[in-house]
C-alpha atoms as a PDB file:
ATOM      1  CA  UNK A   1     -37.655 -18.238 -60.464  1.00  0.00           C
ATOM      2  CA  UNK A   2     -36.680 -15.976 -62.970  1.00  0.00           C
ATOM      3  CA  UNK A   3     -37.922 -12.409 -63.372  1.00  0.00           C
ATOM      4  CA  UNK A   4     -40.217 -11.217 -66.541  1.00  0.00           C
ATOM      5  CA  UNK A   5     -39.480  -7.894 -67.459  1.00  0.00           C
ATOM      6  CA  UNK A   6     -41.990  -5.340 -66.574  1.00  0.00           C
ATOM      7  CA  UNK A   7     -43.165  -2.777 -69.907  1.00  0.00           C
ATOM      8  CA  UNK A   8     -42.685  -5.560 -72.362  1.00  0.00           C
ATOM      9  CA  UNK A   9     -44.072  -4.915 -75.675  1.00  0.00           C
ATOM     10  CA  UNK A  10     -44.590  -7.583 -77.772  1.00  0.00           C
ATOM     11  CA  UNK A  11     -46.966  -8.314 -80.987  1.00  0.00           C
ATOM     12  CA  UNK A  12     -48.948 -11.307 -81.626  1.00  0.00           C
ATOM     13  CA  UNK A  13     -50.159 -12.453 -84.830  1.00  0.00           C
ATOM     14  CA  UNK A  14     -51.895 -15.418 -85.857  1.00  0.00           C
ATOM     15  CA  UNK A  15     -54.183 -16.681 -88.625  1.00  0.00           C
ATOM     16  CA  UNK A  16     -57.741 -16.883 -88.265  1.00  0.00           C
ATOM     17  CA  UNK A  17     -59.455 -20.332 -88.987  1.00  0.00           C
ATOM     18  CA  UNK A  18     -63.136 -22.090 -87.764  1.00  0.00           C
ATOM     19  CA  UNK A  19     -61.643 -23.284 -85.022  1.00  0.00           C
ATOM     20  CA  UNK A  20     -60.676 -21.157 -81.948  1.00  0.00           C
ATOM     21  CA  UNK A  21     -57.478 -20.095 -81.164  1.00  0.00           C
ATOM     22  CA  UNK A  22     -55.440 -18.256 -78.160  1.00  0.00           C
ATOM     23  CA  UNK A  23     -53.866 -15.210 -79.062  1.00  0.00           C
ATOM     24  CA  UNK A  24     -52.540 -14.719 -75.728  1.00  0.00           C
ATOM     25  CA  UNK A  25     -52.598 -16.050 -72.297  1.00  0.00           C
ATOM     26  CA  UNK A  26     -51.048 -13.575 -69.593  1.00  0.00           C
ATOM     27  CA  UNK A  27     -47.980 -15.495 -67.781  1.00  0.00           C
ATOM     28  CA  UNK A  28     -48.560 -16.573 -64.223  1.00  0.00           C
ATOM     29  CA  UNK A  29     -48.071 -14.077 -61.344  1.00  0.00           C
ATOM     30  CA  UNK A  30     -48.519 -11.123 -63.516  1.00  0.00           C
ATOM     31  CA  UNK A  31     -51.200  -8.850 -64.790  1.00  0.00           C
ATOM     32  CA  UNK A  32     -50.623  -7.990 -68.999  1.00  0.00           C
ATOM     33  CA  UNK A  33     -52.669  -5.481 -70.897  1.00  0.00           C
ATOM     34  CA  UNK A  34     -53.484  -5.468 -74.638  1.00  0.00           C
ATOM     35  CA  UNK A  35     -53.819  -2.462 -76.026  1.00  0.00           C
ATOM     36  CA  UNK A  36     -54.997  -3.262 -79.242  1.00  0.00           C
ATOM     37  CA  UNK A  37     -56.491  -5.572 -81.943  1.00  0.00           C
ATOM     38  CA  UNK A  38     -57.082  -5.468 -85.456  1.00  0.00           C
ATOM     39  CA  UNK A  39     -58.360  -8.156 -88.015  1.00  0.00           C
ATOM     40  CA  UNK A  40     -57.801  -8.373 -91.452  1.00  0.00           C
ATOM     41  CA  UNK A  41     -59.711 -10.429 -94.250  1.00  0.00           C
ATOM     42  CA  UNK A  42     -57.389 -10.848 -96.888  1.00  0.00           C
ATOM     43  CA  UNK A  43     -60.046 -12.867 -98.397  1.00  0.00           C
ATOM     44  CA  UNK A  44     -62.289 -12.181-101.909  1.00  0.00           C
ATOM     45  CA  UNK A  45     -65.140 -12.751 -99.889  1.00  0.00           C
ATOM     46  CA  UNK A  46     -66.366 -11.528 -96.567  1.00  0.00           C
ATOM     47  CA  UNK A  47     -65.628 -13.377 -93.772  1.00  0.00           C
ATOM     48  CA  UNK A  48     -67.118 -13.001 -89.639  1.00  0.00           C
ATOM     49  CA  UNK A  49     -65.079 -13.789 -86.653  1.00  0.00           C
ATOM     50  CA  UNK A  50     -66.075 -13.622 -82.570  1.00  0.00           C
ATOM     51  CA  UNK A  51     -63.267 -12.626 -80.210  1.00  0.00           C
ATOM     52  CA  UNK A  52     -63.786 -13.870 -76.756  1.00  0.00           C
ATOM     53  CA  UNK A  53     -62.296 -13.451 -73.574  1.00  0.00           C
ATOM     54  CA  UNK A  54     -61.983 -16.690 -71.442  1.00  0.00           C
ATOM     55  CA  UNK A  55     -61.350 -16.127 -67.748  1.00  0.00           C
ATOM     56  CA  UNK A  56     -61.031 -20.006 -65.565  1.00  0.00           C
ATOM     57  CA  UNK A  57     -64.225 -21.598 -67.347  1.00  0.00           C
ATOM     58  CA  UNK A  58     -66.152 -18.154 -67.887  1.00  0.00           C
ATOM     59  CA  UNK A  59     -65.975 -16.929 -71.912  1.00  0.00           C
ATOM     60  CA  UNK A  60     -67.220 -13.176 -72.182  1.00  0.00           C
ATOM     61  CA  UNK A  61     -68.281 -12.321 -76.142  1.00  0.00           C
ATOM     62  CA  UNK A  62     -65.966  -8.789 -76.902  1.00  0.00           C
ATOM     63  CA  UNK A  63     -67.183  -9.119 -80.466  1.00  0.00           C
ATOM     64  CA  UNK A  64     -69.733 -11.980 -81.807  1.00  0.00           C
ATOM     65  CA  UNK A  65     -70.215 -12.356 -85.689  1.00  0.00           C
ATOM     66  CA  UNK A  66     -68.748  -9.523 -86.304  1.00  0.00           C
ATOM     67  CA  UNK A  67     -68.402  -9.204 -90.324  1.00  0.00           C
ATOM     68  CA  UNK A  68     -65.418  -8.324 -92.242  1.00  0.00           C
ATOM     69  CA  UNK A  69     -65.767  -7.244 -95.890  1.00  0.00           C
ATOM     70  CA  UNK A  70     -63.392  -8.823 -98.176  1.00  0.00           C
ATOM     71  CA  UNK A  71     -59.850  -7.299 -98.497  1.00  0.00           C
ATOM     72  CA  UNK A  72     -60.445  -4.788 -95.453  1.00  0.00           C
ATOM     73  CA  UNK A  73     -60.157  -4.566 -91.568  1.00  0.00           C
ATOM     74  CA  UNK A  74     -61.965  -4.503 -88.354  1.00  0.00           C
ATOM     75  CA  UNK A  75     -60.824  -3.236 -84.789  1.00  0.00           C
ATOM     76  CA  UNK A  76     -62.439  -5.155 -82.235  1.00  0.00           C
ATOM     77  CA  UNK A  77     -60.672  -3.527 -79.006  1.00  0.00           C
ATOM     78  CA  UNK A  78     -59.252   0.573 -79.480  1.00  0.00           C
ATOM     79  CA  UNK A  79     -59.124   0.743 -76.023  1.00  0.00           C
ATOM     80  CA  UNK A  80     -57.113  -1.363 -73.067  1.00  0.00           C
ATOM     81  CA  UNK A  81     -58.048  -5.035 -72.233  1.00  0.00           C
ATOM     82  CA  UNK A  82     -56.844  -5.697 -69.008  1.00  0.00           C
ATOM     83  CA  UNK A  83     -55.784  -9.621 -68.497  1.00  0.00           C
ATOM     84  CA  UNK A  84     -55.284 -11.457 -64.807  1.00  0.00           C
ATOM     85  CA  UNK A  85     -53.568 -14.228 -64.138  1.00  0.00           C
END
């Protein structure tokens, strides 16, 4: 089996729609931490967005409906988010 490297740093970007997405899924065996998220409406018009952490079947609510004026940001998570396998 080959080895992940340990303090990898990677960023993950995606585009935010109605339906919901993965941004990341920690790999098997291994414990990954995100250290921060930021959303940006690049909209004219303000837009809300829930970020949710989903552990087996169990979905925890970070953020729900948060709202996003147009053509600014939000920070749902400053701090660490610690993910298990």
């Amino acid at each position: 089996m080959a080895q992940l490297a340990l303090n990898k740093f990677q960023t993950e970007t995606l585009e935010v729609t109605t339906a919901n997405q993965t941004a990341y899924t920690a790999p098997t065996g291994y414990t990954s931490i995100v250290l921060y998220a930021h959303v940006a409406n690049v909209t004219t018009s303000a837009a809300t967005f829930t970020m949710t952490h989903v552990r087996s079947s169990t979905a925890t609510e970070i953020v729900k409906d948060a709202s996003v004026p147009p053509s600014d940001a939000y920070i749902p998570l400053e701090g660490k988010l610690v993910l298990e396998t």
